[in-house]
C-alpha atoms as a PDB file:
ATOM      1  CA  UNK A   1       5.464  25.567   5.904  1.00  0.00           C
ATOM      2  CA  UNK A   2       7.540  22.762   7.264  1.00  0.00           C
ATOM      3  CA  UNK A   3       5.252  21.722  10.008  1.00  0.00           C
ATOM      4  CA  UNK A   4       1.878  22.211   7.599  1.00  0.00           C
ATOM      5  CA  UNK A   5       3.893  19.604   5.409  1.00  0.00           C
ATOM      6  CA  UNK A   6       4.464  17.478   8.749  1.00  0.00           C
ATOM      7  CA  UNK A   7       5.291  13.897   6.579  1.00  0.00           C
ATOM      8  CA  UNK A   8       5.551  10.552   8.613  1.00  0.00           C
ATOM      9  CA  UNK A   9       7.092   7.389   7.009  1.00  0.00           C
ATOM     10  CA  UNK A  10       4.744   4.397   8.304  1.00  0.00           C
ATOM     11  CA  UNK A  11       7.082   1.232   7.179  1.00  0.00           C
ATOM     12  CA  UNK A  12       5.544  -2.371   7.873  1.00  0.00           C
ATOM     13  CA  UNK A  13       8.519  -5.321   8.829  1.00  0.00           C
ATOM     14  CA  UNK A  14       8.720  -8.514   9.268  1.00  0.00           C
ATOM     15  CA  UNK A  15      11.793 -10.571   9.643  1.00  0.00           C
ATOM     16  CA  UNK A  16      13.636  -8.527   7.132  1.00  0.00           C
ATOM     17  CA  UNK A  17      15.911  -6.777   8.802  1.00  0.00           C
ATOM     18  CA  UNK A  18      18.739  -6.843   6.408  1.00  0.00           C
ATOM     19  CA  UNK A  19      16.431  -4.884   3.630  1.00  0.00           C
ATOM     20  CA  UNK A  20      15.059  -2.413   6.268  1.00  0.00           C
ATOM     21  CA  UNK A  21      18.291  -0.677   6.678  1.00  0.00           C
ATOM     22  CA  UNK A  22      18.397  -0.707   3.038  1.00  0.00           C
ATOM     23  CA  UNK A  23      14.772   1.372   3.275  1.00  0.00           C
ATOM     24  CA  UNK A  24      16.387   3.385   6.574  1.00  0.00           C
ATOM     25  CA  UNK A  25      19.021   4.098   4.094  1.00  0.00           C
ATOM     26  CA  UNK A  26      17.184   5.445   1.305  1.00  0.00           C
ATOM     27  CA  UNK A  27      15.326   7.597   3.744  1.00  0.00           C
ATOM     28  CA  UNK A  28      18.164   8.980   5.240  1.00  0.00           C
ATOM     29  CA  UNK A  29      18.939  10.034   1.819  1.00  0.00           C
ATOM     30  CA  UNK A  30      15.955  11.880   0.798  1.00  0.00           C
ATOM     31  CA  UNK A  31      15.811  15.494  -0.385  1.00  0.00           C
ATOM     32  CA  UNK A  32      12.147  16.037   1.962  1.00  0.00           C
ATOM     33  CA  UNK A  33      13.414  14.061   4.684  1.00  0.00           C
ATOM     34  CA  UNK A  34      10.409  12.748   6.944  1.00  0.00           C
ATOM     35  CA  UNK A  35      10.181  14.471  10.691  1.00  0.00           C
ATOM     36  CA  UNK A  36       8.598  11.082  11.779  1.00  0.00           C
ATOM     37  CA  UNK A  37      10.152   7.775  10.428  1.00  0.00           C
ATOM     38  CA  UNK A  38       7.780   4.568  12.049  1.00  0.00           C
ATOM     39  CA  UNK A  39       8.881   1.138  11.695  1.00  0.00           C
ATOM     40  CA  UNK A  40       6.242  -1.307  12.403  1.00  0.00           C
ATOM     41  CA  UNK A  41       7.881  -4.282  13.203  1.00  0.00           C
ATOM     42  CA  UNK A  42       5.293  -7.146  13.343  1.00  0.00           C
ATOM     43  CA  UNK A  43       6.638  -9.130  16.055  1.00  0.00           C
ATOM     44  CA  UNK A  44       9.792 -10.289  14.029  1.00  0.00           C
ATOM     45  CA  UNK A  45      12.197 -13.214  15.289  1.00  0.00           C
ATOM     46  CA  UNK A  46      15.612 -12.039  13.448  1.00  0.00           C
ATOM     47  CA  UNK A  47      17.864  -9.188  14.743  1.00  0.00           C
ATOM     48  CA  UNK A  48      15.350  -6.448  13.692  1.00  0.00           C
ATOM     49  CA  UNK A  49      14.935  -4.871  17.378  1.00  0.00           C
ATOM     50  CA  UNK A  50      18.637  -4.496  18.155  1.00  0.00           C
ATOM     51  CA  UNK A  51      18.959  -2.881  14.352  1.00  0.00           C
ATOM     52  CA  UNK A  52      16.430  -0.572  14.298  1.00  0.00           C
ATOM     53  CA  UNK A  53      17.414   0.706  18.145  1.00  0.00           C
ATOM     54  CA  UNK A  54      21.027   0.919  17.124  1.00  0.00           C
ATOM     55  CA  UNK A  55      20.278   3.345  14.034  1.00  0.00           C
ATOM     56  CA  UNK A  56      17.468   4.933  16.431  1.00  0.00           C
ATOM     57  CA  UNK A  57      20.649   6.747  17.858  1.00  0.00           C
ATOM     58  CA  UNK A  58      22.233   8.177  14.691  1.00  0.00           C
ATOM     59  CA  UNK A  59      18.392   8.985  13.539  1.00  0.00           C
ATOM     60  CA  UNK A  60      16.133  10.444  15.949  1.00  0.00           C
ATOM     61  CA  UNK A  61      13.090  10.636  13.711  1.00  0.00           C
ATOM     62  CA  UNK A  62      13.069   6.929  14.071  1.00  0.00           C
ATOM     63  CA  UNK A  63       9.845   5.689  16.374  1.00  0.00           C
ATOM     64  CA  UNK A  64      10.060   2.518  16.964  1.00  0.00           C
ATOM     65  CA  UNK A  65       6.400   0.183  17.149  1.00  0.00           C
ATOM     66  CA  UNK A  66       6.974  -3.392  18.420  1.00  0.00           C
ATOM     67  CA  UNK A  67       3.217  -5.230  17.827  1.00  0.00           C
ATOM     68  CA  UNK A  68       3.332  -8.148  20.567  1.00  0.00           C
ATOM     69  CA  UNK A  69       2.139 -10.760  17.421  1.00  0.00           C
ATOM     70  CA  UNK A  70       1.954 -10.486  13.763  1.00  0.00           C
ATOM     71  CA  UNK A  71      -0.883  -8.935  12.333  1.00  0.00           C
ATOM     72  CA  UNK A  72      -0.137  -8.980   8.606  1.00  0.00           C
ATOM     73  CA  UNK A  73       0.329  -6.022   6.205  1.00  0.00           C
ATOM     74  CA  UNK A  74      -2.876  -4.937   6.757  1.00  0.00           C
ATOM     75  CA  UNK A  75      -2.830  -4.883  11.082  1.00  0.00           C
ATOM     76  CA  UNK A  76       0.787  -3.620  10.798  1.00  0.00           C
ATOM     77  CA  UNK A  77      -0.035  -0.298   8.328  1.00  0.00           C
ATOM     78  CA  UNK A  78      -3.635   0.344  10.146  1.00  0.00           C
ATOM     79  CA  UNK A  79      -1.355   0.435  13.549  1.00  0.00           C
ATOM     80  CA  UNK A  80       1.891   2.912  11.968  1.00  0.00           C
ATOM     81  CA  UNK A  81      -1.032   4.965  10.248  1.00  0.00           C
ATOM     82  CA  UNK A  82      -2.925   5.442  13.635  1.00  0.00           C
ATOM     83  CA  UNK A  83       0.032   5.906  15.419  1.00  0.00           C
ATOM     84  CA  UNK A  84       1.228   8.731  12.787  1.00  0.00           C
ATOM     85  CA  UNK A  85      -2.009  10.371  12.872  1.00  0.00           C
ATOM     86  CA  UNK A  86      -2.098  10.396  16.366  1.00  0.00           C
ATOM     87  CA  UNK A  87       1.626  12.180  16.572  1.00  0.00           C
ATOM     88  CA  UNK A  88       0.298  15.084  14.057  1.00  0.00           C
ATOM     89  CA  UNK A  89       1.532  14.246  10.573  1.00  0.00           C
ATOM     90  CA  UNK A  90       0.015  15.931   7.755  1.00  0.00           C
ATOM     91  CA  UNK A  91       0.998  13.523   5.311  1.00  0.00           C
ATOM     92  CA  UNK A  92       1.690   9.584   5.703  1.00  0.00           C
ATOM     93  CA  UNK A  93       4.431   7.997   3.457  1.00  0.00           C
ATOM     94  CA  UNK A  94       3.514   4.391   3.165  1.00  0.00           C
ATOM     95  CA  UNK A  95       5.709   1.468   1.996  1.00  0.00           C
ATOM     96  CA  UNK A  96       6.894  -1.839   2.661  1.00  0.00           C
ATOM     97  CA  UNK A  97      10.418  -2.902   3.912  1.00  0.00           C
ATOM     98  CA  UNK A  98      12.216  -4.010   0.413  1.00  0.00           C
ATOM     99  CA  UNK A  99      11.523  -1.106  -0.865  1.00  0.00           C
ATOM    100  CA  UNK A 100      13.984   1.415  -1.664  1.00  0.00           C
ATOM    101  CA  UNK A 101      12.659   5.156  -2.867  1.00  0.00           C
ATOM    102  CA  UNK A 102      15.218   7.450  -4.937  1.00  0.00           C
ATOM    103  CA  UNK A 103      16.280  10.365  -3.195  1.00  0.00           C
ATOM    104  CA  UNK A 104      13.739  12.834  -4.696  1.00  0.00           C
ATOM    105  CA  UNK A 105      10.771  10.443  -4.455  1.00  0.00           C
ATOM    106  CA  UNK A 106       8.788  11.641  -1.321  1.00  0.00           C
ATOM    107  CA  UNK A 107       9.361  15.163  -2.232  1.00  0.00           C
ATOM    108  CA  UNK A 108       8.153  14.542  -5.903  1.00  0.00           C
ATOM    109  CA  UNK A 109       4.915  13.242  -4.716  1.00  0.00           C
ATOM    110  CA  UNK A 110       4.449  16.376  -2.385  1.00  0.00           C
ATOM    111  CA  UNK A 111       4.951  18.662  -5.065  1.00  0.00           C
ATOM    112  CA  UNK A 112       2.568  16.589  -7.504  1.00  0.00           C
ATOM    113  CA  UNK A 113      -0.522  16.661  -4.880  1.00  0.00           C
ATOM    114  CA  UNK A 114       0.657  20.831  -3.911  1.00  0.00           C
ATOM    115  CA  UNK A 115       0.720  21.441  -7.642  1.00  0.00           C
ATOM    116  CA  UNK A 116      -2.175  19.228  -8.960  1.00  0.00           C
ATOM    117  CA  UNK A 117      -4.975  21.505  -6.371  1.00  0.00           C
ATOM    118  CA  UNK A 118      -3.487  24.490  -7.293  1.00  0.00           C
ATOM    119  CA  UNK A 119      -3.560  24.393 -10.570  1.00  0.00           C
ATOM    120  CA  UNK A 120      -7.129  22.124 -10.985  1.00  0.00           C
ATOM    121  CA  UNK A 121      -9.044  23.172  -7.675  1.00  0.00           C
ATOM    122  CA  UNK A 122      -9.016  18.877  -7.115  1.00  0.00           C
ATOM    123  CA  UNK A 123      -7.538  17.747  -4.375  1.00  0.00           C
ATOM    124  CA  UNK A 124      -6.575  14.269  -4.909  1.00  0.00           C
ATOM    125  CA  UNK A 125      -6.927  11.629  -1.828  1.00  0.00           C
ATOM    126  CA  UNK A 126      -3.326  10.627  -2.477  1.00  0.00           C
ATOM    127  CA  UNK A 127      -0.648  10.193  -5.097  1.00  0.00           C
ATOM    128  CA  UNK A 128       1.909   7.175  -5.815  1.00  0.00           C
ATOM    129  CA  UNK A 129       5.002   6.543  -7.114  1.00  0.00           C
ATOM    130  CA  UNK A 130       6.252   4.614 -10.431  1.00  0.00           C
ATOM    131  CA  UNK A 131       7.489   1.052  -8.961  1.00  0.00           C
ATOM    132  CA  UNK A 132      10.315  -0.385 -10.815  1.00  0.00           C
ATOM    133  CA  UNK A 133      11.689  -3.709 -10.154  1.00  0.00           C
ATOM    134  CA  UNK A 134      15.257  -4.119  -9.204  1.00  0.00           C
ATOM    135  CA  UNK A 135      16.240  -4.656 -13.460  1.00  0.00           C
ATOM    136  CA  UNK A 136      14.169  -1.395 -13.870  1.00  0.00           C
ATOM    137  CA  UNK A 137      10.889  -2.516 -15.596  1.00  0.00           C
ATOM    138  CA  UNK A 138       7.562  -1.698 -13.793  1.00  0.00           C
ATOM    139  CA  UNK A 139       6.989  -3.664 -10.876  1.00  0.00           C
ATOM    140  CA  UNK A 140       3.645  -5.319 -12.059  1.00  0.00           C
ATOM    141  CA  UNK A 141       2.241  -5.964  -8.040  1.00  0.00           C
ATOM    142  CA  UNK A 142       2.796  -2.692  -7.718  1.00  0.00           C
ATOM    143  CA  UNK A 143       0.820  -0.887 -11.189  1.00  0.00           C
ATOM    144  CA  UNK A 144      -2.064   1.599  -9.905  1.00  0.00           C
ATOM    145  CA  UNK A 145      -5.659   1.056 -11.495  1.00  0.00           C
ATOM    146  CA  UNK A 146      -6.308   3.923 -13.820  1.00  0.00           C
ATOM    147  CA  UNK A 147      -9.869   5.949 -13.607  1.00  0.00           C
ATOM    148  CA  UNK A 148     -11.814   5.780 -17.043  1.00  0.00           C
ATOM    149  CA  UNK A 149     -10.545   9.711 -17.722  1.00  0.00           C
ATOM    150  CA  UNK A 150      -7.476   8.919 -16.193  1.00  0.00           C
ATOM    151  CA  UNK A 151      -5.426  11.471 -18.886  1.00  0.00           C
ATOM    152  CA  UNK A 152      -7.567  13.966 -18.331  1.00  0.00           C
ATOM    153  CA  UNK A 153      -4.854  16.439 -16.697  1.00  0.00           C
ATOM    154  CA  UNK A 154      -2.372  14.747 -18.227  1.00  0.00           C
ATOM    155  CA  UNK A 155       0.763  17.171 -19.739  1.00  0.00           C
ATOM    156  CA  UNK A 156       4.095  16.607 -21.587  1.00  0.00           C
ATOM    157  CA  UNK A 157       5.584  18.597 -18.142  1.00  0.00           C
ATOM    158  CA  UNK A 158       3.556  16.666 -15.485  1.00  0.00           C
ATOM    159  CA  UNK A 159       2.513  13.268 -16.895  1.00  0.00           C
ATOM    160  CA  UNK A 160      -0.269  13.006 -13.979  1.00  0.00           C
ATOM    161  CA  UNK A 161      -3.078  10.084 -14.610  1.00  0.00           C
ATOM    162  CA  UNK A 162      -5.596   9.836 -12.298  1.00  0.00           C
ATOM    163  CA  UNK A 163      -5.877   6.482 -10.305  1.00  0.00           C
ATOM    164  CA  UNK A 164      -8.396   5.304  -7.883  1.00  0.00           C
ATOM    165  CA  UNK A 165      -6.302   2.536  -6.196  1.00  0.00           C
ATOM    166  CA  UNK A 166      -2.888   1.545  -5.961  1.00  0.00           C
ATOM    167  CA  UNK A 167      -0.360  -0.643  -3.717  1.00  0.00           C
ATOM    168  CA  UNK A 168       1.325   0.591  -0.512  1.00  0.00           C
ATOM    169  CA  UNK A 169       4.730   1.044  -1.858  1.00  0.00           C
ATOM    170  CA  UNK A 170       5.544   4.559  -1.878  1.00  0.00           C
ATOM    171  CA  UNK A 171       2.086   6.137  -1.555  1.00  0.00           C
ATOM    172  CA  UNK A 172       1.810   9.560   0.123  1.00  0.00           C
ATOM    173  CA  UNK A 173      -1.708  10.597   1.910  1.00  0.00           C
ATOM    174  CA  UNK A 174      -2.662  13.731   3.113  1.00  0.00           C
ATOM    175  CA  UNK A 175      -4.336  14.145   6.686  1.00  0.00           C
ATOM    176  CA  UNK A 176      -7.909  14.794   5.586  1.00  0.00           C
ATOM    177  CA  UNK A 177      -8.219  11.913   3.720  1.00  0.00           C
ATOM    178  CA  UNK A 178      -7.323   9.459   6.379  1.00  0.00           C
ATOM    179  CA  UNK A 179      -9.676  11.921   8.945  1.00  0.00           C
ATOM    180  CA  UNK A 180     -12.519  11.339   6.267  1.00  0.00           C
ATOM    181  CA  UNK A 181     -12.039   7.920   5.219  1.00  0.00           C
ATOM    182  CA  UNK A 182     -10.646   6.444   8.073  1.00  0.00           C
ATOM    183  CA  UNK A 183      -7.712   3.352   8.437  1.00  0.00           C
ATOM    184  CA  UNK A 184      -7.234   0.210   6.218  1.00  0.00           C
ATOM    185  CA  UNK A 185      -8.859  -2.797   7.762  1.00  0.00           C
ATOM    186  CA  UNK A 186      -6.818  -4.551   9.792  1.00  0.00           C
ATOM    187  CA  UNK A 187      -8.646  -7.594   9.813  1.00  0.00           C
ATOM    188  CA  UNK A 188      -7.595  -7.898   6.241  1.00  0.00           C
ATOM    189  CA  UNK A 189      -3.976  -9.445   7.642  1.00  0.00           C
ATOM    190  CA  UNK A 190      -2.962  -9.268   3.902  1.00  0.00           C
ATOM    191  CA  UNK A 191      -3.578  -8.669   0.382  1.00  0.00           C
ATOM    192  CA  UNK A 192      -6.102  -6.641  -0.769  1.00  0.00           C
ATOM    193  CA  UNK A 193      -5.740  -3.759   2.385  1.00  0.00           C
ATOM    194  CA  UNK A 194      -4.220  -1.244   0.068  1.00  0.00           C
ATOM    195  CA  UNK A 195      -6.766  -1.684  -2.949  1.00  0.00           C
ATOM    196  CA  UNK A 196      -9.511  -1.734  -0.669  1.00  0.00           C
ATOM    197  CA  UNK A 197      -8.106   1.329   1.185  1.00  0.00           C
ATOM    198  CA  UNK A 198      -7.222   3.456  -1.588  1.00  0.00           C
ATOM    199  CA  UNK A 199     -10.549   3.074  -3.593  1.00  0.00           C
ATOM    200  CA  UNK A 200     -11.674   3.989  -0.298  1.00  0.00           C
ATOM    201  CA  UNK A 201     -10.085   7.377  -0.152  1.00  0.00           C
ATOM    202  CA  UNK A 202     -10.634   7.603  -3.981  1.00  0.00           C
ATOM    203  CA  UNK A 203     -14.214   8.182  -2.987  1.00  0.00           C
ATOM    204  CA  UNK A 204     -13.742  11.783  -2.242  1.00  0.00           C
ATOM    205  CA  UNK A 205     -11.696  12.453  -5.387  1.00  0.00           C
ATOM    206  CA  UNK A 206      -9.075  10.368  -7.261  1.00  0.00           C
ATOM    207  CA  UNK A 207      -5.222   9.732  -6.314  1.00  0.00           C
ATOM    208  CA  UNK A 208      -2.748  10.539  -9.108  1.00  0.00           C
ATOM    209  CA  UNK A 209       0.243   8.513 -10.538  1.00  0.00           C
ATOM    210  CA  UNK A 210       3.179  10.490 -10.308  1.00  0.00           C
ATOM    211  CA  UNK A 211       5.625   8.541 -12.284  1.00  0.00           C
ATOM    212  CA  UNK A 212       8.621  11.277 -11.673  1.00  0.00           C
ATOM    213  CA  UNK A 213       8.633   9.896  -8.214  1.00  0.00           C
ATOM    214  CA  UNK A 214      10.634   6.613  -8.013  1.00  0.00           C
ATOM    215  CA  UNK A 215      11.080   3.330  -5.936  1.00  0.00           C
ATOM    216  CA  UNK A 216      12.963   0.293  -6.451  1.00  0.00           C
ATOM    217  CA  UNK A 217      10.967  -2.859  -5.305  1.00  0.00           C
ATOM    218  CA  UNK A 218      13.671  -5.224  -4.025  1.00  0.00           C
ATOM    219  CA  UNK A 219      11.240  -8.569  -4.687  1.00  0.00           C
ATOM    220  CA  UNK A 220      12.314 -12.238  -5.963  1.00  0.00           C
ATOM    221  CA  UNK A 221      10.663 -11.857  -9.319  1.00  0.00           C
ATOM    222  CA  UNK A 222       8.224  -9.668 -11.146  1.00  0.00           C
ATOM    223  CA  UNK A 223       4.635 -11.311 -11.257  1.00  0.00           C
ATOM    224  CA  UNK A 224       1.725  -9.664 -10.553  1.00  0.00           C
ATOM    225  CA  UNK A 225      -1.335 -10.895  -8.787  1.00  0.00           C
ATOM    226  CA  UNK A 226      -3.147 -13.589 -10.944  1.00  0.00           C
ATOM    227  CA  UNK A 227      -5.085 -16.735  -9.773  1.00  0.00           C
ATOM    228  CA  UNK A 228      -3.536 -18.644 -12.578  1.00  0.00           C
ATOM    229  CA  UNK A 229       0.222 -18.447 -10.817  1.00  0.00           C
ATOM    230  CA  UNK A 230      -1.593 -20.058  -7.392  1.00  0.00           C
ATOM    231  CA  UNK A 231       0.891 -22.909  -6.154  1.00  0.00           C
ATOM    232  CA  UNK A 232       1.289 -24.414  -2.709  1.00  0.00           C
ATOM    233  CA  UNK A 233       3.892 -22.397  -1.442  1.00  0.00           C
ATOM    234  CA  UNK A 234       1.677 -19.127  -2.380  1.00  0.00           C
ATOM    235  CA  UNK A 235      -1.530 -20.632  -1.922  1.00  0.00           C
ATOM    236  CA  UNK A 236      -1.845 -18.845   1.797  1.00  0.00           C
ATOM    237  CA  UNK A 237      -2.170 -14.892   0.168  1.00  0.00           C
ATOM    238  CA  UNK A 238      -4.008 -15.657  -2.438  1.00  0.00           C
ATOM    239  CA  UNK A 239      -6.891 -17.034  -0.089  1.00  0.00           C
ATOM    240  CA  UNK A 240      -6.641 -14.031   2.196  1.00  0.00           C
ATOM    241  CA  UNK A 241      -6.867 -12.249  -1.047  1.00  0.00           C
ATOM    242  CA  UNK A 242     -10.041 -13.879  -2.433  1.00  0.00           C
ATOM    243  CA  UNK A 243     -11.471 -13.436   0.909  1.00  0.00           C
ATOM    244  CA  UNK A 244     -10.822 -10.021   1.233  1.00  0.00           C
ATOM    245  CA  UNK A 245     -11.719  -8.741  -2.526  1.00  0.00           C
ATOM    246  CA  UNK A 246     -15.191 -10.768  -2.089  1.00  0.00           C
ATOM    247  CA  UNK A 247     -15.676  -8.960   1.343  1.00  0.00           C
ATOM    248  CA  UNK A 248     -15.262  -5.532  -0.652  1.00  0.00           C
ATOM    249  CA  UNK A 249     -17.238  -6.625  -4.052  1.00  0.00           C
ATOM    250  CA  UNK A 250     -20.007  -7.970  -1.606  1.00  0.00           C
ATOM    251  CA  UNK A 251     -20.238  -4.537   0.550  1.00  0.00           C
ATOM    252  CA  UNK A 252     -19.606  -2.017  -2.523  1.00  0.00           C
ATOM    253  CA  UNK A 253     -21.295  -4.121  -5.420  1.00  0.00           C
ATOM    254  CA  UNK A 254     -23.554  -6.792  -3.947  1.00  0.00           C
ATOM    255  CA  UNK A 255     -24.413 -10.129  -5.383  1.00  0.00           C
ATOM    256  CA  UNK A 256     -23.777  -9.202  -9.084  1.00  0.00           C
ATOM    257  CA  UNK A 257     -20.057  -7.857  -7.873  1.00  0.00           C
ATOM    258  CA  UNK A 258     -19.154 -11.216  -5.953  1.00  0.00           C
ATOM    259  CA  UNK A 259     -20.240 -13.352  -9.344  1.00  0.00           C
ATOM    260  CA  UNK A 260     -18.046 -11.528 -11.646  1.00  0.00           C
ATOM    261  CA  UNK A 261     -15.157 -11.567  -9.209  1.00  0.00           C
ATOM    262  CA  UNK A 262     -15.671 -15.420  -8.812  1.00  0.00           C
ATOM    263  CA  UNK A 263     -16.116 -15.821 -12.532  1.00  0.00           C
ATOM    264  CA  UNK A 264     -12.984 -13.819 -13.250  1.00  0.00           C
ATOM    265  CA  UNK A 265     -10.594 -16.065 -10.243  1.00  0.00           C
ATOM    266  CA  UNK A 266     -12.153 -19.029 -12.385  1.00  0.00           C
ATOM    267  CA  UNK A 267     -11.033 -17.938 -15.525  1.00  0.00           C
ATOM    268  CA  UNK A 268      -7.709 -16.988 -14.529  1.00  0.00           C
ATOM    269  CA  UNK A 269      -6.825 -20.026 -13.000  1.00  0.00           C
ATOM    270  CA  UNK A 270      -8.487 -22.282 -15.698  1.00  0.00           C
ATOM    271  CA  UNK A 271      -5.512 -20.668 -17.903  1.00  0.00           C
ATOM    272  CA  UNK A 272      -3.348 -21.353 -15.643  1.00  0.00           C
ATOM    273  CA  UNK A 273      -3.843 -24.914 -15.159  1.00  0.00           C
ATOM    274  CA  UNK A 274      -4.557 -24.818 -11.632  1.00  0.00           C
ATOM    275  CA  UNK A 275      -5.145 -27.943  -9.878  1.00  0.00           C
ATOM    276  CA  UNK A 276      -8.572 -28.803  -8.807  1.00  0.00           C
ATOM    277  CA  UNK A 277      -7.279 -29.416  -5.198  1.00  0.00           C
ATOM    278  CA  UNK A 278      -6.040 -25.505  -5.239  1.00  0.00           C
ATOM    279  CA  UNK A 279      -9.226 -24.245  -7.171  1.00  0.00           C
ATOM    280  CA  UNK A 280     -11.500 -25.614  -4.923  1.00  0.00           C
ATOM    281  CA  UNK A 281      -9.428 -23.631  -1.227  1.00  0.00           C
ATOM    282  CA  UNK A 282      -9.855 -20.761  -3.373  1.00  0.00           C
ATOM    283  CA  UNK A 283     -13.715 -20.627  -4.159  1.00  0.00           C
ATOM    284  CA  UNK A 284     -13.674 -21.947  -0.387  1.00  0.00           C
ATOM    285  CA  UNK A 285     -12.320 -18.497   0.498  1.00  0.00           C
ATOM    286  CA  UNK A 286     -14.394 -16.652  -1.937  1.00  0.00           C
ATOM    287  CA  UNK A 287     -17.550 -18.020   0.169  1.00  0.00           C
ATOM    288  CA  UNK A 288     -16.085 -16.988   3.497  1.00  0.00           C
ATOM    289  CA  UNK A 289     -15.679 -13.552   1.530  1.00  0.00           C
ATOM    290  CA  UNK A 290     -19.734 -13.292   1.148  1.00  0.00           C
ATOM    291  CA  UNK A 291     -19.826 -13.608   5.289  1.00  0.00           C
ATOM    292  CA  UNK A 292     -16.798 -11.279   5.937  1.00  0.00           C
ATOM    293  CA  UNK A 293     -18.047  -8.011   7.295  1.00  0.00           C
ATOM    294  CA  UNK A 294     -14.415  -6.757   8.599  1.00  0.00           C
ATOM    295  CA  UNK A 295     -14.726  -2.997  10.562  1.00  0.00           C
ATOM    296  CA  UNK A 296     -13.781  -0.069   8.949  1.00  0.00           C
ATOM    297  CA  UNK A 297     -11.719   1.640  12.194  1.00  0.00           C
ATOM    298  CA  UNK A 298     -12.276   5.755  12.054  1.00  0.00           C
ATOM    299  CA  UNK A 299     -10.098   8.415  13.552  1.00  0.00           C
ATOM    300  CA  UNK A 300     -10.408  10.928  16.009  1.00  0.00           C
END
């Protein structure tokens, strides 16, 4: 049973080394430890290397992945879930490097997607975790997007909604889906891969929320992603995330899609009193969107 359930922790870094060992940590402390833990390290500049070697020695699921340059989010978790696959994981554990799962977490999940197909003959594409922020309220970047009969299994025992997409912090996939549906786009960089991916995998059969599984997201502040909070200093994800959510309205909802995404950004940031100067990078992305055909990258 223990090599059918074959998990492998895929963990993205970058120049955050400090927080990592906080993640090693948490891992170290789980109930369902994973046989393979892989730290994508996206070419960081801080003491990562030398950290991640030295606890390499006290734990030898650790695999190491050094990319030679950064390739965002997106590059880093299409590389660790390749690589995973590749070793002969059954299931890929996928989270970022602030983020800190309670000790039951991955094996709450397990149970969930184990227990959800044996009791509904479904077999959900994957199944996610309730993200808190570090005071304890839900972590709002992190909130999965419910189906429209999302309580349709839902019981006072296991509270299970269906989802079709949700953020990879603390998101366990099974083998077939990733054989089916492939690996996130890596051309993505950032924002957007996991949504994209997810409703991707969702296309077989829904995820489900499993909010008895548990992660702390160790982030500055607790905002999720809305065009009206564009600034300078954030200006940079939010274009690679207009580009990349026009790229997927354009290829899954055509024209129509595109207009109500673009109508929505305007909106949002119209409320939020977004300068012109910022407004105008942003619809400059969404029209790059329209031309971005990124590859979707399939598995052997």
């Amino acid at each position: 049973m223990a090599l059918l359930n074959k998990i492998a922790a895929v963990i993205v870094t970058f120049n955050r080394s400090a927080k990592l060992m906080k993640v090693l940590d948490a891992l170290q402390r789980q109930t369902l430890a994973p046989e393979i833990i892989l730290v994508v390290d996206n070419a960081s500049t801080d003491d990562t290397t030398e950290l991640v070697e030295a606890r390499a020695k006290e734990m030898p699921s650790i695999r190491y992945l050094r990319l030679p340059k950064n390739v965002g989010g997106a590059g880093g978790f299409h590389e660790g879930i390749k690589a995973a696959y590749e070793q002969g994981a059954n299931y890929f554990w996928i989270s970022d490097d602030d983020a800190y799962p309670e000790p039951d977490a991955i094996r709450k999940l397990l149970e969930a997607l184990h227990e959800f197909e044996g009791s509904y003959q479904w077999r959900p594409s994957f199944a996610c975790s309730r993200v808190e922020w570090i005071d304890g309220s839900l972590c709002e970047m992190n909130t999965p997007r419910a189906v429209w009969d999302w309580a349709r299994f839902l019981r006072p025992e296991k509270p299970w909604a269906l989802v079709d997409s949700c953020s990879f912090v603390s998101v366990l996939i099974p083998r077939w889906a990733v054989q089916e549906h492939g690996l996130p786009i890596a051309d993505y960089f950032i924002w957007f891969d996991d949504a994209e991916y997810t409703r991707r995998l969702s296309k077989s059969y829904p995820g489900i929320f499993c909010p008895e599984s548990r992660v702390i997201h160790d982030t500055p502040d607790n905002r999720g992603v809305n065009f009206g909070l564009v600034d300078e200093k954030s200006l940079w994800k939010f274009k690679y995330g207009a580009r990349n959510e026009t790229s997927f309205r354009r290829r899954e909802q055509g024209l129509p899609g595109v207009l109500a995404y673009a109508y929505g950004v305007h909106r949002q940031m119209k409320r939020g009193d977004v300068s012109w100067k910022l407004r105008g990078q942003i619809f400059r992305a969404i029209l790059r969107g329209m031309a971005f055909r990124p590859r979707i990258a399939l598995v052997k």
